[in-house]
N, C-alpha and C. Protein backbone atom coordinates (compact mmCIF):
# COMPACT_ATOMS: atom_id res chain seq x y z
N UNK A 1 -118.34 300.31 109.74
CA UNK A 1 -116.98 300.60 109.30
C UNK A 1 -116.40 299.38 108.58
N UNK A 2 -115.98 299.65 107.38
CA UNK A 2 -115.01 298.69 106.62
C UNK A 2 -113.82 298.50 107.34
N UNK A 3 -113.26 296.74 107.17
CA UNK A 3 -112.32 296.68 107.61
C UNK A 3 -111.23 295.98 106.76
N UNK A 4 -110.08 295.60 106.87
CA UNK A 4 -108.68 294.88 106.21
C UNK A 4 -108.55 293.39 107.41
N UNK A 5 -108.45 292.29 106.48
CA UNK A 5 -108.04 291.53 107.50
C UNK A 5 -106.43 291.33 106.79
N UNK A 6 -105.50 290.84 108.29
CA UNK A 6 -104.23 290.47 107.18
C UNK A 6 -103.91 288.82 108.12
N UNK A 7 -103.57 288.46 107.12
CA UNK A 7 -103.33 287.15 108.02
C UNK A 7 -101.52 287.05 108.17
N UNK A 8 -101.22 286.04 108.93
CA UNK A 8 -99.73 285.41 109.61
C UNK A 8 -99.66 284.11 108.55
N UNK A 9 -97.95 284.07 108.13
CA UNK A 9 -97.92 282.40 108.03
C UNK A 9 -98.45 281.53 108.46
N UNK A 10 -99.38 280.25 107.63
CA UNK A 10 -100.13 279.47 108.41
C UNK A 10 -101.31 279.51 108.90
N UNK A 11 -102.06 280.51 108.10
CA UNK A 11 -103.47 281.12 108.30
C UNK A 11 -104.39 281.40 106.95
N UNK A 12 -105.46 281.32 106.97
CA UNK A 12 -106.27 281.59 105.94
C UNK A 12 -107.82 282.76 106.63
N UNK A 13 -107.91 283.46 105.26
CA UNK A 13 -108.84 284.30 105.71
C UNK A 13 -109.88 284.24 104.68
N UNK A 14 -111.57 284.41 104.38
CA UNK A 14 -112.49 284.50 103.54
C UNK A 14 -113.57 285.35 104.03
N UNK A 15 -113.36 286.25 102.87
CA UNK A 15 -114.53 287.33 103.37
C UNK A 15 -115.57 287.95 102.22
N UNK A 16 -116.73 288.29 102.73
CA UNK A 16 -117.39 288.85 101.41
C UNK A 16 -116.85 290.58 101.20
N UNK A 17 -116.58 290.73 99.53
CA UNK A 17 -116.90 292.28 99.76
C UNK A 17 -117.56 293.71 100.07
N UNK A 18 -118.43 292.79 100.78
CA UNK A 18 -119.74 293.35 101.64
C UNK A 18 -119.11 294.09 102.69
N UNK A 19 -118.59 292.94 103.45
CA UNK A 19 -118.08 293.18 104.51
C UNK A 19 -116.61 293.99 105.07
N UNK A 20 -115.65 293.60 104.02
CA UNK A 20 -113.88 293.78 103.96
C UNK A 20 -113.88 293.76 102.53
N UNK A 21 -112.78 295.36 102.75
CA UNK A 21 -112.27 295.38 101.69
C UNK A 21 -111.37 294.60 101.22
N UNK A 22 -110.08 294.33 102.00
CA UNK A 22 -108.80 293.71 101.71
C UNK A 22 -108.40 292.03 102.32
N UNK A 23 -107.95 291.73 101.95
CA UNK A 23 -107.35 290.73 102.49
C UNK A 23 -105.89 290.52 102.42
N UNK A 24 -104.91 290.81 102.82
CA UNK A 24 -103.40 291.21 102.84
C UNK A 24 -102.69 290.44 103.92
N UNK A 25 -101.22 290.03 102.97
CA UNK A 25 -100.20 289.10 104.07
C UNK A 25 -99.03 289.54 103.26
N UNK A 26 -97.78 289.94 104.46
CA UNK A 26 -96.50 290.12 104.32
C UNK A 26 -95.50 288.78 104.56
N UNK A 27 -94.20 289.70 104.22
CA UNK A 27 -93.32 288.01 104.39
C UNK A 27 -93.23 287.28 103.15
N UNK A 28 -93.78 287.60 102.19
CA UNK A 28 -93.96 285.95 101.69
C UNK A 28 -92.43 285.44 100.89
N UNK A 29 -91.33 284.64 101.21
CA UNK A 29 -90.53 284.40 100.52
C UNK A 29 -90.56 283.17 100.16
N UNK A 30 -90.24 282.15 100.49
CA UNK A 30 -90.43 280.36 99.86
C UNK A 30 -91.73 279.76 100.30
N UNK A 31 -92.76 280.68 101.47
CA UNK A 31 -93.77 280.43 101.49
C UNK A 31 -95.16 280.83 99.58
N UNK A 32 -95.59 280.35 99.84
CA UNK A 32 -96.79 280.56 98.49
C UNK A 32 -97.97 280.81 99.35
N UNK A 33 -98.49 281.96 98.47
CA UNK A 33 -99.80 282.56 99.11
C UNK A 33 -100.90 282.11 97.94
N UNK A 34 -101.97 281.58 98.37
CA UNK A 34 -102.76 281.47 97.06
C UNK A 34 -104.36 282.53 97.48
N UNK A 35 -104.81 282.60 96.31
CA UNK A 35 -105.66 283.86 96.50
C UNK A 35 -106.85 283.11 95.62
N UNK A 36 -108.41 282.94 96.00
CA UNK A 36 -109.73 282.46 95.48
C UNK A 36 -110.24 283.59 95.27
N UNK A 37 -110.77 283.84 94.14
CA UNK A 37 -111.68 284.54 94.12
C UNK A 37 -113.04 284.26 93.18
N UNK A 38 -114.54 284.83 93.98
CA UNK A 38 -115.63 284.14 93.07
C UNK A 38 -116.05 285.73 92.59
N UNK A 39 -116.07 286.12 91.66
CA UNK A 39 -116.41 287.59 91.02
C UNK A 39 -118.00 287.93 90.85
N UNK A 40 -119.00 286.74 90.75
CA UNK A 40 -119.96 286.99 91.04
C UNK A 40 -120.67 287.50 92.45
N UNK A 41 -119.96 286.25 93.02
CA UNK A 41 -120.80 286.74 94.74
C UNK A 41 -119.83 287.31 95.22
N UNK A 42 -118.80 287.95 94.90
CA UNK A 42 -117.82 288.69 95.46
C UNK A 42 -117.59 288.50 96.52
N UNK A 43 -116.75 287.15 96.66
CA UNK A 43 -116.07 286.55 97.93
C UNK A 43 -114.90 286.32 97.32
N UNK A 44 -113.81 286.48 98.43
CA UNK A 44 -112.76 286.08 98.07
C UNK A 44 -112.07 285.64 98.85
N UNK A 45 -110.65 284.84 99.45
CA UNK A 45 -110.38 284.55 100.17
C UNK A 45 -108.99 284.59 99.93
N UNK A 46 -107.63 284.32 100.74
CA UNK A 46 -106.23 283.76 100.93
C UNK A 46 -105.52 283.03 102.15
N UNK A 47 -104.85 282.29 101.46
CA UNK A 47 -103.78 281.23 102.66
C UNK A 47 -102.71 281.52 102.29
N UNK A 48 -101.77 281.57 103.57
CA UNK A 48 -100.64 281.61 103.39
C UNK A 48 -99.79 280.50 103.93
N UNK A 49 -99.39 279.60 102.98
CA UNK A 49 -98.63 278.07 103.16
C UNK A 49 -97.18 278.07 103.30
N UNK A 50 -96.78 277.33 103.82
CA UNK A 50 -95.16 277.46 104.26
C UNK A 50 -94.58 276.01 103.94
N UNK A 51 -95.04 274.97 103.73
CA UNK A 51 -94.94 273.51 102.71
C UNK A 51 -95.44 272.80 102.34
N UNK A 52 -94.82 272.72 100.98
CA UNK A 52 -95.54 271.48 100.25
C UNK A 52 -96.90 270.62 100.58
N UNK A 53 -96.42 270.05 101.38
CA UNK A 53 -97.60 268.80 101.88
C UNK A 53 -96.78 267.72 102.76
N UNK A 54 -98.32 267.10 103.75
CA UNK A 54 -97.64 266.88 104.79
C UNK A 54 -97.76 265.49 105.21
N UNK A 55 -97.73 264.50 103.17
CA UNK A 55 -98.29 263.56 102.77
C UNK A 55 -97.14 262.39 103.20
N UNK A 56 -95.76 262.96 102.92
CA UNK A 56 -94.75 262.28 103.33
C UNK A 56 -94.40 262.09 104.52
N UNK A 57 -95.08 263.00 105.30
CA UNK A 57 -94.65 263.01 106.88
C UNK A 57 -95.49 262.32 107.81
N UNK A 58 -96.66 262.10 107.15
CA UNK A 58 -98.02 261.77 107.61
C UNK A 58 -98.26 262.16 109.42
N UNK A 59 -97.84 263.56 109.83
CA UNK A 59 -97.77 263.74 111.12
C UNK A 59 -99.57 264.21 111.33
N UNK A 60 -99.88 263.88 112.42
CA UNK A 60 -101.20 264.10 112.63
C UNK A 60 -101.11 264.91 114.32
N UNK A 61 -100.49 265.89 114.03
CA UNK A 61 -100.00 266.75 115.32
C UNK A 61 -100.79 268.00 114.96
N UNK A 62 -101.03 269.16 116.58
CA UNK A 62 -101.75 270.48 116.13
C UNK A 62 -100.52 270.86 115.19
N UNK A 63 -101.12 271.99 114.18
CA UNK A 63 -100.51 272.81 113.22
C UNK A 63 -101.97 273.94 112.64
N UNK A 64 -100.62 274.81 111.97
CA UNK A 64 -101.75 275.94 111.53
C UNK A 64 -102.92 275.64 110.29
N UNK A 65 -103.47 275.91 110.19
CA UNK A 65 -104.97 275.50 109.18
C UNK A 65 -104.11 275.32 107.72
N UNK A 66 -103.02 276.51 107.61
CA UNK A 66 -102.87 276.67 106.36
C UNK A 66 -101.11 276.29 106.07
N UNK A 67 -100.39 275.44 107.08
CA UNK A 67 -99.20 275.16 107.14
C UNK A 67 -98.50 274.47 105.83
N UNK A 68 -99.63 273.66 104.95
CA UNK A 68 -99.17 272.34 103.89
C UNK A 68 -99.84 273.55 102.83
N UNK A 69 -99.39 273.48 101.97
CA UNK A 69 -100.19 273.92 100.37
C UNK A 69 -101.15 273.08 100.00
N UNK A 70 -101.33 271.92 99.95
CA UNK A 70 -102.17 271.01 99.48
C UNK A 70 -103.87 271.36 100.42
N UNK A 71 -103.40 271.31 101.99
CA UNK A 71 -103.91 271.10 102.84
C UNK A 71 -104.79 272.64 102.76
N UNK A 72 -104.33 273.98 102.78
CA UNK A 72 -104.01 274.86 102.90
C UNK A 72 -105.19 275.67 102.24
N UNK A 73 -105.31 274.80 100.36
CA UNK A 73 -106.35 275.16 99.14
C UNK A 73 -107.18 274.33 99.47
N UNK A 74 -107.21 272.98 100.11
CA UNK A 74 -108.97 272.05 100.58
C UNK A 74 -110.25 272.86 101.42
N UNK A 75 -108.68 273.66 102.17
CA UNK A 75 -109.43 274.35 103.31
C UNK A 75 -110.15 275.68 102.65
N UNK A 76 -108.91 276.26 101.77
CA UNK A 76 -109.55 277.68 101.40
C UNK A 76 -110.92 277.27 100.98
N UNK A 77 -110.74 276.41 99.66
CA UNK A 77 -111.79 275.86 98.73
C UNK A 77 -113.23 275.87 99.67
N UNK A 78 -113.11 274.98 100.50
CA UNK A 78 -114.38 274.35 101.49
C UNK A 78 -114.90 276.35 102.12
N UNK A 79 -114.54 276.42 102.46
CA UNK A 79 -114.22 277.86 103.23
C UNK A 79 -115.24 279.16 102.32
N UNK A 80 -114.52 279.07 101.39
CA UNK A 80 -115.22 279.94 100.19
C UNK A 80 -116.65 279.69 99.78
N UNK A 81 -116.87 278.12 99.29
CA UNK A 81 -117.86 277.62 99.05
C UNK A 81 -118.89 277.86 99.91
N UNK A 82 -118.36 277.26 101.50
CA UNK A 82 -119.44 277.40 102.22
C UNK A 82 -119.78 279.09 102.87
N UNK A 83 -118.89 279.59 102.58
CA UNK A 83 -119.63 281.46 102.39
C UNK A 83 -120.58 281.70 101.35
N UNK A 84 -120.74 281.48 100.70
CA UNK A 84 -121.28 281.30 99.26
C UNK A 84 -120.83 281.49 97.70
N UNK A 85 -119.71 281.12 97.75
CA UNK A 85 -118.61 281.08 96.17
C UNK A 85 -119.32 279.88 96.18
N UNK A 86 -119.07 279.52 94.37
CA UNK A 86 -119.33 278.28 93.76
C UNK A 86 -117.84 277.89 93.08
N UNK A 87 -117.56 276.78 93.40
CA UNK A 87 -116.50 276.41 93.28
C UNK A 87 -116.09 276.32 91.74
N UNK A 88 -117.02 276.54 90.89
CA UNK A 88 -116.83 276.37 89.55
C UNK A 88 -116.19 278.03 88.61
N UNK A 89 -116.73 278.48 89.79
CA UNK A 89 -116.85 280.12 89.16
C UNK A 89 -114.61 280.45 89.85
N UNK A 90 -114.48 279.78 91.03
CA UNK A 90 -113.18 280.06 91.89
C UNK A 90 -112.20 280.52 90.51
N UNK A 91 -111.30 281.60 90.95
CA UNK A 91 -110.28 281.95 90.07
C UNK A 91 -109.34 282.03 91.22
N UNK A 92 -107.91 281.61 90.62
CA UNK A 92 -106.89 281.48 91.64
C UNK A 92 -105.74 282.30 91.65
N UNK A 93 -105.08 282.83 92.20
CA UNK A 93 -103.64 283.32 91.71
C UNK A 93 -102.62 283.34 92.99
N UNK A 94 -101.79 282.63 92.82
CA UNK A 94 -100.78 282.38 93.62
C UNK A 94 -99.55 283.02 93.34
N UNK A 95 -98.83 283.36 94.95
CA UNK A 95 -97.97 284.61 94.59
C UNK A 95 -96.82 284.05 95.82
N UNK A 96 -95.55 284.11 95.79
CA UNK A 96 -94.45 282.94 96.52
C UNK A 96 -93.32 282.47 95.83
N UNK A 97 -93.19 281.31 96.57
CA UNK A 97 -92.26 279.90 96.22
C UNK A 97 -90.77 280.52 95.32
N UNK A 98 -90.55 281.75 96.47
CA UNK A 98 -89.24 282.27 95.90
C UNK A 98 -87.70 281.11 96.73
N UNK A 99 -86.96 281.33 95.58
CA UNK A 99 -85.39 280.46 96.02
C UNK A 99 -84.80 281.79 96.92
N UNK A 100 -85.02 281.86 98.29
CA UNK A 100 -85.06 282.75 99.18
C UNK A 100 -83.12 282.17 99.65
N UNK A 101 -82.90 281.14 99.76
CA UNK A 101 -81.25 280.58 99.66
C UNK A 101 -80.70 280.40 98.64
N UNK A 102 -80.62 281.10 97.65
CA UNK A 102 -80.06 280.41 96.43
C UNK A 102 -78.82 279.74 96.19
N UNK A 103 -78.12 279.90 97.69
CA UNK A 103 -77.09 278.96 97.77
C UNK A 103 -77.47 277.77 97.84
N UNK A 104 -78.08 277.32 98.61
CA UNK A 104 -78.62 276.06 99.08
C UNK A 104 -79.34 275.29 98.06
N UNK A 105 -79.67 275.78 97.00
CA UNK A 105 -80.62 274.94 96.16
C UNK A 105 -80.24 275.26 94.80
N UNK A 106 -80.53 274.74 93.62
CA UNK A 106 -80.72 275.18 92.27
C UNK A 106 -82.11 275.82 91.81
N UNK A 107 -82.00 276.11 90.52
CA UNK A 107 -83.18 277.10 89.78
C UNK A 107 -84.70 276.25 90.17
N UNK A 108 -84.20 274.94 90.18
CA UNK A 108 -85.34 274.24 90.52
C UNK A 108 -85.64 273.09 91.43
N UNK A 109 -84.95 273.78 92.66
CA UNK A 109 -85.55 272.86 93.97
C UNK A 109 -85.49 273.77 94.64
N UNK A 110 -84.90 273.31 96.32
CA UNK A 110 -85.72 274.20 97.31
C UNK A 110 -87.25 274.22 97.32
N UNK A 111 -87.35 274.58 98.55
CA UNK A 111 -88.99 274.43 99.57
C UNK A 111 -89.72 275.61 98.59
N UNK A 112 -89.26 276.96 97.62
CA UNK A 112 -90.08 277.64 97.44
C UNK A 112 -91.05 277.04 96.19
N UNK A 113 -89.68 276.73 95.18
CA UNK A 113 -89.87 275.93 93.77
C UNK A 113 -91.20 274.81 94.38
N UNK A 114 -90.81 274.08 95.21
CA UNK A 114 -91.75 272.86 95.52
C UNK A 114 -93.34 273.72 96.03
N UNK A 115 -93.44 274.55 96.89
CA UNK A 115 -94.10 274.98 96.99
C UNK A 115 -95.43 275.64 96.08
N UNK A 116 -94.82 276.10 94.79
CA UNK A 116 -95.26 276.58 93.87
C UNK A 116 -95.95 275.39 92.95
N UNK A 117 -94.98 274.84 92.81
CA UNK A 117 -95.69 273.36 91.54
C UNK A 117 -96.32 272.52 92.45
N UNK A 118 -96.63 272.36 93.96
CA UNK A 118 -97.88 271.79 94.53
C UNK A 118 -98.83 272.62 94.55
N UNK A 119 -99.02 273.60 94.43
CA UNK A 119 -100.12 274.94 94.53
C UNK A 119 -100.90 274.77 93.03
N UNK A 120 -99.73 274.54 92.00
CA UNK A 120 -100.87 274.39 90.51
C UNK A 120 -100.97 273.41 90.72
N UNK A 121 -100.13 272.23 90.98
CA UNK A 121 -101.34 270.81 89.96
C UNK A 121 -102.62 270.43 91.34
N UNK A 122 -102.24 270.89 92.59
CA UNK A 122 -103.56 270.84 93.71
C UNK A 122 -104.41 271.64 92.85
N UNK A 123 -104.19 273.07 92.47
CA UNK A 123 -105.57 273.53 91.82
C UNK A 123 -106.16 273.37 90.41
N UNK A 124 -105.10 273.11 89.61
CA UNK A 124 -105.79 272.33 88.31
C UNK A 124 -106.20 270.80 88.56
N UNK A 125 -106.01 270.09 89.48
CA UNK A 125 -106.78 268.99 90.45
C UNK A 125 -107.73 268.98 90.74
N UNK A 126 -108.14 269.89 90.88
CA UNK A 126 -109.08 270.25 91.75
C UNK A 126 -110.45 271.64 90.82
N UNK A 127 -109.77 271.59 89.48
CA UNK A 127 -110.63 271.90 88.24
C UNK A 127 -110.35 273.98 88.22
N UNK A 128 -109.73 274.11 89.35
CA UNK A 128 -109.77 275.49 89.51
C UNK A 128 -108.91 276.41 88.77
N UNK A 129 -109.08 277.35 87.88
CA UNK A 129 -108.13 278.21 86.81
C UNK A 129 -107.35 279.09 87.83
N UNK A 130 -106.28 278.34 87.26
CA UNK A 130 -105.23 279.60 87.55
C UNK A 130 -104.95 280.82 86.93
N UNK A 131 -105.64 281.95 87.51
CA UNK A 131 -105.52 283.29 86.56
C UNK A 131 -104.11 284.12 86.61
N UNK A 132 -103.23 284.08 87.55
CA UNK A 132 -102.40 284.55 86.80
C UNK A 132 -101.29 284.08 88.61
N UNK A 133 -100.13 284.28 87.93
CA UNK A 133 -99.05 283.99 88.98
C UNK A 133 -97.65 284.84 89.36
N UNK A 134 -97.15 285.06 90.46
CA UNK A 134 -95.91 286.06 90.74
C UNK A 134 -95.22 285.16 91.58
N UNK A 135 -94.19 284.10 90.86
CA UNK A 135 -93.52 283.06 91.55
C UNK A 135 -92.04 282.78 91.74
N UNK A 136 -91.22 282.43 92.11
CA UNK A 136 -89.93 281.92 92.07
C UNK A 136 -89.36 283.44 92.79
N UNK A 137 -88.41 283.55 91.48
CA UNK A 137 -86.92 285.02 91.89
C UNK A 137 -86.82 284.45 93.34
N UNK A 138 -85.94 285.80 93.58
CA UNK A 138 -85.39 285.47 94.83
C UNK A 138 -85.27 286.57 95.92
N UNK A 139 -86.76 287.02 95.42
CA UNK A 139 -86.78 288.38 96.24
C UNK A 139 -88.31 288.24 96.85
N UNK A 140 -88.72 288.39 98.17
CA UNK A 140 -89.93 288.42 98.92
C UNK A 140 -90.86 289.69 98.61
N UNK A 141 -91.88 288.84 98.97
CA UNK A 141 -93.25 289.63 98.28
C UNK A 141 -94.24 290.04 99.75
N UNK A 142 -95.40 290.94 99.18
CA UNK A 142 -96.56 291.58 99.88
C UNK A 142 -97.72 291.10 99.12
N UNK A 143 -98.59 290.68 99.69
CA UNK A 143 -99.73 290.60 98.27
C UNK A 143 -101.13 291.31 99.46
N UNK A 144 -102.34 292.10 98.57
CA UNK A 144 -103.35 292.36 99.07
C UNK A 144 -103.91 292.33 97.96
N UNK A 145 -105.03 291.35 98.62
CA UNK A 145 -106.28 291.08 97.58
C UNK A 145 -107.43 292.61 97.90
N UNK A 146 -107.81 292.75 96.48
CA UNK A 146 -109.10 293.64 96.55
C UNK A 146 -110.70 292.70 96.49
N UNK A 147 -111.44 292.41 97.44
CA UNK A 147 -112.45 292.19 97.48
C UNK A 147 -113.60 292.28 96.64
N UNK A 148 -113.57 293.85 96.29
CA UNK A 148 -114.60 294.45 95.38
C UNK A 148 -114.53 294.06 94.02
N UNK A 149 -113.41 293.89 93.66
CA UNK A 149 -112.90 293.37 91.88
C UNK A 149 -112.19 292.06 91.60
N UNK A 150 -111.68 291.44 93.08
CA UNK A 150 -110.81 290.20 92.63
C UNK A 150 -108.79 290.85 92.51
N UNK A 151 -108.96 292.15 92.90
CA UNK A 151 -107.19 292.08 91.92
C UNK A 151 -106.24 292.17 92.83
N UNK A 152 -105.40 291.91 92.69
CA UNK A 152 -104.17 291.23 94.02
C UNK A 152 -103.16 292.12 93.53
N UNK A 153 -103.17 293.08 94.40
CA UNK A 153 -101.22 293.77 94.66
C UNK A 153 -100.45 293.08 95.13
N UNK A 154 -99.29 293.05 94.18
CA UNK A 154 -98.09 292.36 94.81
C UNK A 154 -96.93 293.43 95.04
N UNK A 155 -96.06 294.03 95.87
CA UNK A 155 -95.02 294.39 96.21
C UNK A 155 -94.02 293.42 96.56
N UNK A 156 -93.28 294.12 95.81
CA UNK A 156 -91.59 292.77 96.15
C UNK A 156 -90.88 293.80 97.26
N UNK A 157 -90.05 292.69 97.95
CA UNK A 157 -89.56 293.75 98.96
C UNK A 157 -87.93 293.36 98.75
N UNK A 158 -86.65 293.69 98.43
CA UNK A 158 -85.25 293.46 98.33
C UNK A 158 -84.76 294.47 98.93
């Protein structure tokens, strides 16, 4: 029997399309979800990050695998690879980093904004194409990755 995994804030999942069809996470508002996919060996994977990075804080306390964005794509990356993706082939698409207070912040700060512009330059860092993106507004998202093809539904939820 085929199955769906969905992950929680702060979690990452990688699966072949052998195995799972979907890979799906709700919630997502100033958190950023990023999504790997290798189209040859048809693996794909997602994390769902809730900040930036946890470079300024330098806390070395338990936390979830996928809590930092930075932290969040080392892990996916490593994760994928060692299923058998080649890191060269990885296509990315990140979906998040909405201004979920728009009182509290301008067009371009807040935790979602930050969230988002550590997610690209970690993965153009890190040599990986960003294929396409569903970022900022101020309305929360659904995303489910398809396994079999690579393609990511996004539902906004207002």
């Amino acid at each position: 029997m085929r199955k769906n995994i969905t992950i929680n804030m702060g979690e990452i999942a990688v699966a072949l399309a052998s195995d799972t069809d979907t890979i799906e996470t709700g919630g997502i508002g100033s958190c950023v979800v990023i999504t790997l996919y290798d189209a040859e060996a048809k693996i794909g994977g997602m994390a769902h990050a809730m900040l930036p990075t946890d470079k300024a804080t330098a806390t070395h306390t338990e936390k979830p695998p996928a809590k930092y964005v930075d932290e969040a794509i080392d892990a996916l990356v490593a994760e994928t690879v060692r299923q058998g993706a080649k890191q060269g082939r990885l296509k990315a698409k990140i979906v998040g980093g909405a201004r979920m207070f728009h009182l509290l912040s301008g067009e371009n700060a807040g935790i979602g904004f930050q969230n988002a512009e550590i997610a690209k330059k970690h993965l153009i860092e890190r040599g990986i194409q960003i294929e396409n993106e569903d970022v900022g507004g101020t309305v929360g998202r659904n995303a489910c990755l398809q396994l079999s093809n690579g393609l990511l539904s996004v539902n906004t939820t207002i």
